[in-house]
Structures are given as structure tokens and as C-alpha cells.
Protein backbone atom coordinates (compact mmCIF):
# COMPACT_ATOMS: atom_id res chain seq x y z
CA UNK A 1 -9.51 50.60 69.49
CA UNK A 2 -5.56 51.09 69.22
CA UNK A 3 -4.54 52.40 72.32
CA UNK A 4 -0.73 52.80 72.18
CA UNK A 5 2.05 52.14 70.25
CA UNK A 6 5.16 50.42 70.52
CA UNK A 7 8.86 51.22 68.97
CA UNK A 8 9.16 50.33 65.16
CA UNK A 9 12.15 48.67 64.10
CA UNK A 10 15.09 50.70 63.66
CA UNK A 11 15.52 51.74 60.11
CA UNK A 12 18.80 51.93 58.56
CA UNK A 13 19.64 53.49 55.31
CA UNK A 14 21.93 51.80 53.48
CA UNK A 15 24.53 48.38 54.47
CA UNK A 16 26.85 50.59 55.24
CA UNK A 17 24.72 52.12 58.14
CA UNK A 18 24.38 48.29 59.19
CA UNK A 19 28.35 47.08 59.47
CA UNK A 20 27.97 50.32 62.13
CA UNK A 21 25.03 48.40 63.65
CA UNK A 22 26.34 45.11 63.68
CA UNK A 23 29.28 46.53 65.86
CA UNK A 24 27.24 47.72 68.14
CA UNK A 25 25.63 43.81 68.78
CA UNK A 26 26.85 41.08 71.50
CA UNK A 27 25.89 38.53 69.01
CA UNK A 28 28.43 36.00 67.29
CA UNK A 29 26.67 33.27 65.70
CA UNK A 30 24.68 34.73 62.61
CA UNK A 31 22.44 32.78 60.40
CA UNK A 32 21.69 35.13 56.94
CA UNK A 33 18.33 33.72 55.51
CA UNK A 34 18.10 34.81 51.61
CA UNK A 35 15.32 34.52 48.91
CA UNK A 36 17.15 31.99 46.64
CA UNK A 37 16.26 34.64 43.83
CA UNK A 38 18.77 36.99 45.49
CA UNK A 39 21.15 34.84 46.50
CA UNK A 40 24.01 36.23 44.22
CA UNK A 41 22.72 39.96 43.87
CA UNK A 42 24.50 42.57 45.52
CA UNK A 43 22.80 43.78 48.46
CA UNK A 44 23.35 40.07 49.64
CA UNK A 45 26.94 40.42 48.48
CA UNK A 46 27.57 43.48 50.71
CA UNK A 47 25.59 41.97 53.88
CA UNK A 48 27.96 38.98 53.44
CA UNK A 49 30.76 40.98 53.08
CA UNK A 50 29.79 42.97 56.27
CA UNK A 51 29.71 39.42 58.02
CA UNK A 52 32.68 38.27 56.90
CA UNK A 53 36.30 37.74 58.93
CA UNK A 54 36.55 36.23 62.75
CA UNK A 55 34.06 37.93 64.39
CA UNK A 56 31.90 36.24 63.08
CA UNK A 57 30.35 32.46 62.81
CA UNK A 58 28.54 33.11 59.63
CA UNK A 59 25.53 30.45 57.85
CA UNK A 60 23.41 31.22 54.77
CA UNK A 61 20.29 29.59 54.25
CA UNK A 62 19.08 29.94 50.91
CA UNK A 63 14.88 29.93 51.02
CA UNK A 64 12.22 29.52 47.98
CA UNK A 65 8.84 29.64 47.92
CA UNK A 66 5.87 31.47 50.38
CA UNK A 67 6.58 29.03 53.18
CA UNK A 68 3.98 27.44 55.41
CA UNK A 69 3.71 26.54 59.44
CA UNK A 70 5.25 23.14 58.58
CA UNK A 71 8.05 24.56 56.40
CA UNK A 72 8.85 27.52 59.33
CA UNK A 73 8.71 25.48 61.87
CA UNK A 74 11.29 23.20 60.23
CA UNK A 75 12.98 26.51 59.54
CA UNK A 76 13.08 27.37 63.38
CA UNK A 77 14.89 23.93 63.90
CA UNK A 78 17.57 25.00 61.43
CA UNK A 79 18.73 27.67 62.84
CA UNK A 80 18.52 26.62 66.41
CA UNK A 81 21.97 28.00 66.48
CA UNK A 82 21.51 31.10 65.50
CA UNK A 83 21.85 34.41 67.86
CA UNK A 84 20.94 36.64 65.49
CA UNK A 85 19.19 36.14 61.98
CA UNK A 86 19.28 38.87 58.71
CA UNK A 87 16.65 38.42 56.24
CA UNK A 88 17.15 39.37 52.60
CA UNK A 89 13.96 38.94 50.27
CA UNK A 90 10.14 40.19 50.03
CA UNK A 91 7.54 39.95 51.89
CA UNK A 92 7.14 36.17 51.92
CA UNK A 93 11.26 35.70 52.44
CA UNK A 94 10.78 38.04 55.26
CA UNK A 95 7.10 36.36 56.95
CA UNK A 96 9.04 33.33 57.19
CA UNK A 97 12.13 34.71 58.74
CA UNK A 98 9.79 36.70 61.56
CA UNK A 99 8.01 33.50 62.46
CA UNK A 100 10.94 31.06 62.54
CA UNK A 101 12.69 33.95 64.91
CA UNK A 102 9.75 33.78 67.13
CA UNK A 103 9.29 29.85 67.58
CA UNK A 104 12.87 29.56 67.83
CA UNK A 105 12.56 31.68 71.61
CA UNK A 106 8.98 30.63 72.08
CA UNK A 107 7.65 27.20 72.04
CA UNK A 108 4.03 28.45 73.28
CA UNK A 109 3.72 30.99 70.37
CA UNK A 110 4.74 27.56 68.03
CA UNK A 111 1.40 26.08 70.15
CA UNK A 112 -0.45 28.93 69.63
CA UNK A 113 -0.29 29.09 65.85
CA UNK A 114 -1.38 25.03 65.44
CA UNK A 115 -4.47 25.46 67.51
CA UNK A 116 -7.26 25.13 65.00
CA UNK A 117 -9.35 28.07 64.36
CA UNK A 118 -11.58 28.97 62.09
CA UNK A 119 -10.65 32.87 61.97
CA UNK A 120 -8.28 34.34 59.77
CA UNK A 121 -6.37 36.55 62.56
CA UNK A 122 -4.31 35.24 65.02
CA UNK A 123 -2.72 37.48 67.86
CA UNK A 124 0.17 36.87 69.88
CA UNK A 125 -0.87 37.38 73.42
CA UNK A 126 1.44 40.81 75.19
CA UNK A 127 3.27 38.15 76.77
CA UNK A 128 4.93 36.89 74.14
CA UNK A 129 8.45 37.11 74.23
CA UNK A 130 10.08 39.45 71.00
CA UNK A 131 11.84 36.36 68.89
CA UNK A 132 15.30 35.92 68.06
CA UNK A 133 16.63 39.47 67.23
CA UNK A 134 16.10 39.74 62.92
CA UNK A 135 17.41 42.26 60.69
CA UNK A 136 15.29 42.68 57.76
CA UNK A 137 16.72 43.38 54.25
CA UNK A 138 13.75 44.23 51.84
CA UNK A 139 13.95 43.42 48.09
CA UNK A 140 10.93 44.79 47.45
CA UNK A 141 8.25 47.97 48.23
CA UNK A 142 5.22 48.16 49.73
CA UNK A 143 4.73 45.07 52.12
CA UNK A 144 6.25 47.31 55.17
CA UNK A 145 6.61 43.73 56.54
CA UNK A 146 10.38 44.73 57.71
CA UNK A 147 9.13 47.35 60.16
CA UNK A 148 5.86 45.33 61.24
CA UNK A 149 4.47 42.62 64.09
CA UNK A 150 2.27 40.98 61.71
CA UNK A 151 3.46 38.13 59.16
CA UNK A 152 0.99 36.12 56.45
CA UNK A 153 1.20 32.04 57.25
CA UNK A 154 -0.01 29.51 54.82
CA UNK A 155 -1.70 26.45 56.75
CA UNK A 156 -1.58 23.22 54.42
CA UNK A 157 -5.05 22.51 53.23
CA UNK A 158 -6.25 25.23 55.02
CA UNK A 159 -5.38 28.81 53.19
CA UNK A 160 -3.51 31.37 54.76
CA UNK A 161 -3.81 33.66 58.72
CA UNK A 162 -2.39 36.92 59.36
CA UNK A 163 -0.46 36.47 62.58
CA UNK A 164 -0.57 39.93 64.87
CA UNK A 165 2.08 40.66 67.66
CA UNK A 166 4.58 43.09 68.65
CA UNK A 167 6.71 39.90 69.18
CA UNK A 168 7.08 39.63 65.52
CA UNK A 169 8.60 42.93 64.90
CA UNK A 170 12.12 43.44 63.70
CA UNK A 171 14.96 44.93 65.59
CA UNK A 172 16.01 46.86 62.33
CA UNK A 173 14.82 47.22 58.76
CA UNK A 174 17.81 48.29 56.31
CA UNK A 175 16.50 50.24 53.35
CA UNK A 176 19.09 50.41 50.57
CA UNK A 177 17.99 51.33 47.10
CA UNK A 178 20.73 48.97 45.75
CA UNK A 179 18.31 46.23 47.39
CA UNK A 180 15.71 47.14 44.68
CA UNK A 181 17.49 48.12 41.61
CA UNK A 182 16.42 44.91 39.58
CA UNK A 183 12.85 45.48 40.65
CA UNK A 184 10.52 46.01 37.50
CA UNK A 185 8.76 49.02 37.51
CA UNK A 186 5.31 47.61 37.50
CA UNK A 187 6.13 45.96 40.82
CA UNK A 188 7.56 49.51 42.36
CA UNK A 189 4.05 51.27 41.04
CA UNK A 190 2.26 47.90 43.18
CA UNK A 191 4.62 49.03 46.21
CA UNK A 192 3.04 52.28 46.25
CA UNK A 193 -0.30 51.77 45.76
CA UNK A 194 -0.21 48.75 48.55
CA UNK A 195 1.35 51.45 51.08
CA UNK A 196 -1.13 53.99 50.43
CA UNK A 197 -3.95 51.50 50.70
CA UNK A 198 -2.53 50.08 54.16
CA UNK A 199 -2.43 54.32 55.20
CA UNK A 200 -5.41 55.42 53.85
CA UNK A 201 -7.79 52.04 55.11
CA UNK A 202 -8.18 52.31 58.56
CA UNK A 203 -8.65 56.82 58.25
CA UNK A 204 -11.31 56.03 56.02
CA UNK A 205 -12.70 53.06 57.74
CA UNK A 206 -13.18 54.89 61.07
CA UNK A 207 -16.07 57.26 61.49
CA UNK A 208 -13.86 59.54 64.05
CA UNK A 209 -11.91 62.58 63.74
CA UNK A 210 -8.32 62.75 65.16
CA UNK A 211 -7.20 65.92 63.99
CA UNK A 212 -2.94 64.68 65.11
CA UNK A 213 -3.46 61.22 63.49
CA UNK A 214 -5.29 62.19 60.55
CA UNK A 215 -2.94 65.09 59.59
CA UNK A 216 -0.34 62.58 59.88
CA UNK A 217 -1.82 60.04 57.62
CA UNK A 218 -3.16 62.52 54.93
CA UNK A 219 0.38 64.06 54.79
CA UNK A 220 2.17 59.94 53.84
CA UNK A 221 -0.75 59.52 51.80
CA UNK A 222 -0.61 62.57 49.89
CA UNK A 223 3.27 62.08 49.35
CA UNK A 224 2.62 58.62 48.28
CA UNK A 225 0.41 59.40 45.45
CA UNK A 226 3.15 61.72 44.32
CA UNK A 227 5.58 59.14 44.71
CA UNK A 228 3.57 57.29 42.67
CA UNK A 229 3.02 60.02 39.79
CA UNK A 230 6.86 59.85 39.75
CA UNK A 231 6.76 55.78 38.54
CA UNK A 232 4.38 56.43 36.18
CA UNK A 233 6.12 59.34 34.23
CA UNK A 234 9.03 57.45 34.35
CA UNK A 235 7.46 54.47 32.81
CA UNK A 236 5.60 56.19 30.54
CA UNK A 237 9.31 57.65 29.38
CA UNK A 238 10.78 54.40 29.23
CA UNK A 239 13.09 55.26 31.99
CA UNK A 240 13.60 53.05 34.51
CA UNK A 241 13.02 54.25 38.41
CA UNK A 242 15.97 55.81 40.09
CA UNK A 243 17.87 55.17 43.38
CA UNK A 244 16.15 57.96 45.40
CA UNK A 245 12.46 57.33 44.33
CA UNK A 246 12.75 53.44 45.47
CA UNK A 247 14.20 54.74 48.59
CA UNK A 248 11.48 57.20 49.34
CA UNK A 249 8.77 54.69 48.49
CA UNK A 250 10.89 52.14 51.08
CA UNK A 251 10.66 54.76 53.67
CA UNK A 252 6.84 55.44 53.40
CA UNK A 253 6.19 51.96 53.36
CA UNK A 254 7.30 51.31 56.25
CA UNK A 255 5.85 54.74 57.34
CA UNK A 256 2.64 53.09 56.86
CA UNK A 257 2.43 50.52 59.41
CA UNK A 258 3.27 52.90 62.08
CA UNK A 259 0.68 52.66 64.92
CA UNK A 260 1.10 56.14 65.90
CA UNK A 261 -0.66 57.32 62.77
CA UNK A 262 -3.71 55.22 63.54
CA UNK A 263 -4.07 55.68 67.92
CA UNK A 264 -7.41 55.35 68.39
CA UNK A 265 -9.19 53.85 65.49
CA UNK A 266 -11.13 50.96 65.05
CA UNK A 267 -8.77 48.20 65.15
CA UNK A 268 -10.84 46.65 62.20
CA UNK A 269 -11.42 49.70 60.21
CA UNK A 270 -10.02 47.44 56.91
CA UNK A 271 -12.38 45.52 55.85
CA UNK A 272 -11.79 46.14 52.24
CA UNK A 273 -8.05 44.51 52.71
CA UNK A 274 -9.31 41.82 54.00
CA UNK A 275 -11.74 41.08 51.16
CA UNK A 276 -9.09 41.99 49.17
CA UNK A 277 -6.53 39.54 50.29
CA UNK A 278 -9.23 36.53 50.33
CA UNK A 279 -9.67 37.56 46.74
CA UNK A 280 -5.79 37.45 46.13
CA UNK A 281 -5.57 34.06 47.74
CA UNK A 282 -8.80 32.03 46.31
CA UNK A 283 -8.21 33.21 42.28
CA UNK A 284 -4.06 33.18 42.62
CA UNK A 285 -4.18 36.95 41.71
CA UNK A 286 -1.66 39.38 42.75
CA UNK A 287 -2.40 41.37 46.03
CA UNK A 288 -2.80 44.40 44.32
CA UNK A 289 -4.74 43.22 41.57
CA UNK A 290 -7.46 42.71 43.88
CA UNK A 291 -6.98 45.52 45.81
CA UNK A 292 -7.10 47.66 42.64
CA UNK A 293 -10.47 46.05 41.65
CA UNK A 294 -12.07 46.27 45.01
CA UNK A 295 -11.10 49.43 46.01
CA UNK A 296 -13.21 51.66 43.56
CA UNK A 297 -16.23 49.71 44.26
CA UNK A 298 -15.60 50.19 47.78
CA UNK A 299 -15.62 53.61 47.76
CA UNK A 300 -18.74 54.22 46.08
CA UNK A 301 -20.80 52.12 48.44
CA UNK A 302 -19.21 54.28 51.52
CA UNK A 303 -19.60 57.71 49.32
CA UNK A 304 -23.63 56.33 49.23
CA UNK A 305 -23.64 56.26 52.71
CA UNK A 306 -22.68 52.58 53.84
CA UNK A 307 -21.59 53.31 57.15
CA UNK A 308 -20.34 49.63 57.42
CA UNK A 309 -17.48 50.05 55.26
CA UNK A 310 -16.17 53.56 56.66
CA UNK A 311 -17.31 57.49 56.68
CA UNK A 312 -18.23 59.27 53.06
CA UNK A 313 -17.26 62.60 54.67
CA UNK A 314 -13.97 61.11 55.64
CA UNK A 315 -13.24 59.87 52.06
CA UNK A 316 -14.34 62.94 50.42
CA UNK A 317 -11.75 64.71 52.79
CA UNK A 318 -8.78 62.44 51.89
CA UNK A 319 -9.59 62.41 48.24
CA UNK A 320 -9.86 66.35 47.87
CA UNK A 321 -6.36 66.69 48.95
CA UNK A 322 -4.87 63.70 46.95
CA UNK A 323 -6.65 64.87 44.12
CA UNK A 324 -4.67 68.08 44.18
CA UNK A 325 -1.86 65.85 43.13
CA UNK A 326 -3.15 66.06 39.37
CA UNK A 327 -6.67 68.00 39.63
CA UNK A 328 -6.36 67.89 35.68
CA UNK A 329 -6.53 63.92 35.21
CA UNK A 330 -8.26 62.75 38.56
CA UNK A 331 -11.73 63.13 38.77
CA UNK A 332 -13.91 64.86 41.90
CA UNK A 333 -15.67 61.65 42.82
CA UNK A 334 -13.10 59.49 44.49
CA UNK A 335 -14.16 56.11 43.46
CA UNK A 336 -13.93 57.22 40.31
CA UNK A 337 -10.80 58.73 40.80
CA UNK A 338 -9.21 55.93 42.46
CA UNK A 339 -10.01 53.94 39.77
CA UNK A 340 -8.53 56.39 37.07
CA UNK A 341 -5.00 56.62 39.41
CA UNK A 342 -4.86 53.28 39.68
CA UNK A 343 -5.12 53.04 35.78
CA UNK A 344 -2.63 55.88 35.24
CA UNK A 345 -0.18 54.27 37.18
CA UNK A 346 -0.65 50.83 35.11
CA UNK A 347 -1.91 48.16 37.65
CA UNK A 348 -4.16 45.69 36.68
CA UNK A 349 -7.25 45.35 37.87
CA UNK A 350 -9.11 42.78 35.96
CA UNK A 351 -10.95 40.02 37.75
CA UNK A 352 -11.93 36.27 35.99
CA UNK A 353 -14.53 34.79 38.43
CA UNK A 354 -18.04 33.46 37.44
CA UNK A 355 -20.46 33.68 39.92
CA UNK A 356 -20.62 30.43 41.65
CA UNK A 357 -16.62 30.88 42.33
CA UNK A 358 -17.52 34.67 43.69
CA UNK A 359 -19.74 33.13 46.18
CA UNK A 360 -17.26 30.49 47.26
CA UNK A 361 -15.06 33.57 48.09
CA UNK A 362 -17.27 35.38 49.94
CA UNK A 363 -18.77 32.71 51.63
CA UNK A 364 -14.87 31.99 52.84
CA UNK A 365 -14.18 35.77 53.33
CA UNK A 366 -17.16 35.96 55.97
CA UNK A 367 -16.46 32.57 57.46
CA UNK A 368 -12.79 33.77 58.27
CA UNK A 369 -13.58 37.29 59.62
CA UNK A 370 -16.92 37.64 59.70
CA UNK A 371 -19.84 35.42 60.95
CA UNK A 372 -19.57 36.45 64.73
CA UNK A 373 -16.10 37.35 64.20
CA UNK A 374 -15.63 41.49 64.84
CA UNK A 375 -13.13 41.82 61.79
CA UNK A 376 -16.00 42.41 59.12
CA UNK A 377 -18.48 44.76 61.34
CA UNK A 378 -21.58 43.00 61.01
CA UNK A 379 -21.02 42.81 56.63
CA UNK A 380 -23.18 39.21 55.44
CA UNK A 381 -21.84 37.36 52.94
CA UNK A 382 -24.45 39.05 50.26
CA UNK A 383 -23.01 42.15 50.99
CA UNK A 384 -19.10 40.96 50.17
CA UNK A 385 -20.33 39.18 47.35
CA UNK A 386 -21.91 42.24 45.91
CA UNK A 387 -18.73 44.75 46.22
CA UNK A 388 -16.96 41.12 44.27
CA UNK A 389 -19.58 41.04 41.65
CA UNK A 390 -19.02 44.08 41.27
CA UNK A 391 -15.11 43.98 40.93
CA UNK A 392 -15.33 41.58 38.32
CA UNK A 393 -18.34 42.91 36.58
CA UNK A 394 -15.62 46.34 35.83
């Protein structure tokens, strides 16, 4: 159960709110880590700019690729210099910049993440010491990963863990729509639905009522959705998303991985993002993809009353009042109606697996959080297979 919650990152709207912040800061020696992608667009022009003059000894490191423990431990090494580090990318640029902030002050969380393990969760003990202070630029929505302790590591040869600790948050997240502006719209529409499915996961999952904590969840997740009408009239008009919708999509994103919003639930009330993410990773799908394919089929096994997987009178609750976003096009039953947002909205959700591959996934889903492990609940692997067969059968 989530007992308490600690600060979020500071969130900063716009660069100009960060030259403000930077003033503010003791530190000297800045290392700006950048998604090679990015390297020349503007929002890494105007951190740069921010940075430059006397003040400060600036070094850019430009970074390609997801990363993996070798590759950010080699990072950590590079910028051994470094008092304080500014990230400017997505979610991957960003994983990598939280991890090689934390070796860098912590040798013992760098022995931590090599012991070999067979789970697919790794937590940073409460003494873990916060790692070198990060600012986090996002060039992308939905991830959250600028105002969150958790980061996604690839292992070589051995897939990817989700690394948990308040050690790994942030000091600030700056949310500038300028950051997004080249972002296509498909990938915005993603954003949302991957921040309302991070909300919306651990209320349904949990079979308790917490009338402060729900209200506040059903009231992000219920703006989401509209948020995410808003992409999908303006792609259906050929326009492209403005400045103020990418900002308010930024600022529910990171919204969602507040902890206050989920005090006291079941700390693993997600299994369906989890099956979702070993589906991702084994096919080479996009996150959402799979999250969009699961996610209906989910539903309907909780709405008959699989208690495993989460409450069918919670579900029914939440989906009432995000129906009410478009009553007209979303139907009563909520898998259904997930499904038919999820199409309005334009995300893919077809999945190419045969069986024999399905059952490699789900044998690997249950041997990383399942199998003894309390991440899954007590789910077999027949039982992930089926909501997979399922997916793909759609």
C-alpha cells in the first residue's frame, strides 16, 4: 500500500521561468545532455542560450538511442564533472539522464542495479541518496518521466527493469510548448492516452474507495479524455495541435504520476501496464500500441467479475463520467468504449503474434512479475496469455 508521498519535481512553465531558476542555484559546472534528434531545435537553443556567458562552465553531450546499464554507466563517468545536469529529449533521453545522475553520487545504487534478478522491478532502498540535481526538458507527452522516481533500463541480453526510487526524481521539470511543436500529432494523441492509462490503472485496479484520492483522479482523467477529444478534432481538421493544448497535456502528464492521487492503493494495482509493456518490448511495438490492444480486453474480464485484475463497480464508475465527454459516440459498456475512444482518437491497436510467440510473452511476463513475485496478484501465465490472445485475436 502507498503510504505517503514525497515532493514532485518543481515544474516550470516555460525557459524563461528556468534562467529565473538557474539564478537561484550554487551550481557552476553544467553538463546539458540532449537527444541528438534535438540537438539544433529551439528549446535546446534557448536552454543554451540561458547557459551561456561566465557564469557558467557549460558541456553538451549529444545522446542517441534507448541506452542500457552499460551505456549509463559509461554516461555517469562522463560527466563526473558535472554539478548539475539538464536533460532535453523523451522519455528514453530523460531515463538515461536520471540514472547516470544517480550513479554519479551513488556507487551502491550502480551495485544495486547489476545484481542479477530475475524480477522486472527494482527499488532503490529510502536510503538512497537523491542523484546529481537534473533538470528535465521534455520533448515529448505522456511519459511523465520528468516529474517521476522511476526510469526504464535495458540490460544487454536480458530485456528491460523499471527502476523505482524517490532518488531518481528530478529537481525540476520545464514544460514549454515550444519543446513540442515538431511533435506529430499521432504521437501527442499517444501522450494522452499513456497519461490517462498511468491515472486511471491503479483507481481501477484497487478494490477500495478513497473518496479524496478518487475525486482527484476521476477529475485528471476526465480532463484528459477531453484533452484528448481536442487532438482528434484537430486532426480530423487537418490542423495541427496548438501551443496551449500540448501544454495542458504536459501538465497532466506529469499530474499523473503524482503519489498523492493514489495514497493508499495497492502498490501493484497495474497489472495491465505491465503486460502491456512486456508486450511493447518482446514484438518491438509502440507502448501504446499495446496498451491500446490490451486495455479493452482488460476491462471486460474485470466488468465479468475478475477480481484479479481490479473492481467492475470501480470501472463502471470511472467510465460513466468519462463517457459524459461524448455520450453520443462512446458506448455504455466501457470496454467497449475504451476501445471506440481509442479508435476515435487514431491509435493503433493491431497486434501480429501467432500463438507460440504469445506464449513466449506471457511465459516472460509472469516470470518477471509474477511467479511468486507480488506484482501480478496471483495471475498464471494461462490467464496473461488469454487477455494476449485475445489482443491479437481483435
Amino acid at each position: 500500500m502507498s503510504a505517503g508521498w514525497h515532493a514532485p519535481a518543481q515544474q516550470l512553465i516555460g525557459c524563461d521561468s528556468l534562467g529565473a531558476w538557474f539564478t537561484g542555484r550554487p551550481e557552476r559546472r553544467i553538463t546539458v545532455l540532449v537527444d541528438a534528434a534535438v540537438a539544433t531545435a529551439p528549446v535546446t537553443g534557448r536552454v543554451r542560450a540561458l547557459l551561456a556567458g561566465d557564469r557558467y562552465e557549460t558541456t553538451v553531450l549529444e545522446l542517441s538511442g534507448p541506452g542500457d546499464l552499460d551505456s549509463v554507466a559509461a554516461l555517469a563517468g562522463r560527466v563526473a564533472d558535472a554539478e548539475l545536469l539538464v536533460g532535453i529529449g523523451g522519455g528514453s533521453l530523460l531515463d538515461q539522464a536520471k540514472l547516470a545522475a544517480l550513479i554519479r553520487t551513488n556507487p551502491d545504487a550502480y551495485a544495486r542495479l547489476t545484481v542479477p534478478q530475475r524480477s522486472g522491478l527494482l527499488v532503490l532502498g529510502h536510503t538512497t541518496r537523491r542523484g546529481l540535481p537534473l533538470v528535465a526538458v521534455p520533448t515529448t507527452v505522456g511519459t511523465g518521466t520528468e516529474s517521476s522516481g522511476v526510469a526504464c533500463l535495458g540490460y544487454p541480453g536480458h530485456g528491460k527493469r523499471l527502476v523505482m526510487g524517490t532518488a531518481l526524481r528530478p529537481r525540476a521539470a520545464v514544460l514549454d510548448p515550444v519543446a513540442t511543436a515538431t511533435l506529430d500529432d499521432e504521437l501527442v494523441a499517444e501522450g494522452v492516452l499513456e497519461a490517462l492509462h498511468r491515472v486511471v490503472s491503479p483507481y481501477v485496479g484497487d478494490h477500495g474507495d478513497l473518496p479524496t484520492e478518487d475525486a482527484l483522479v476521476e477529475t485528471i482523467a476526465e480532463r484528459l479524455v477531453l484533452l484528448g477529444h481536442e487532438v482528434r478534432d484537430a486532426r480530423r481538421a487537418g490542423r495541427p495541435t496548438d501551443d496551449r493544448l500540448r501544454l495542458e497535456i504536459a501538465k497532466l502528464s506529469g499530474l499523473s504520476h503524482a503519489e498523492w492521487a493514489h495514497l493508499g492503493r495497492d502498490l501493484y494495482a497495474v497489472k495491465g501496464w505491465l503486460i502491456a509493456n512486456e508486450l511493447s518490448s518482446a514484438l518491438g511495438v509502440r507502448k501504446m500500441t499495446a496498451v491500446a490492444a490490451i486495455l479493452p480486453h482488460l476491462w471486460r474480464a474485470i466488468s465479468a467479475g475478475e477480481a484479479r485484475l481490479g473492481s467492475a463497480g470501480r470501472l463502471h464508475r470511472l467510465w460513466s463520467r468519462l463517457r459524459a465527454t461524448d455520450p453520443e459516440n462512446l458506448p455504455a459498456d466501457p470496454a467497449a468504449g475504451i476501445e471506440a475512444l481509442t479508435d476515435s482518437w487514431g491509435i493503433h491497436r493491431g497486434i501480429d503474434a501467432g500463438p507460440d510467440r504469445l506464449a513466449e510473452i506471457a511465459h516472460r511476463t509472469v516470470r518477471a512479475w509474477g511467479a511468486g513475485l507480488p506484482m501480478l496478484g496471483g495471475l498464471r501465465t494461462d490467464d496473461v496469455y488469454g487477455l494476449l490472445a485475445d489482443a491479437a485475436a481483435a
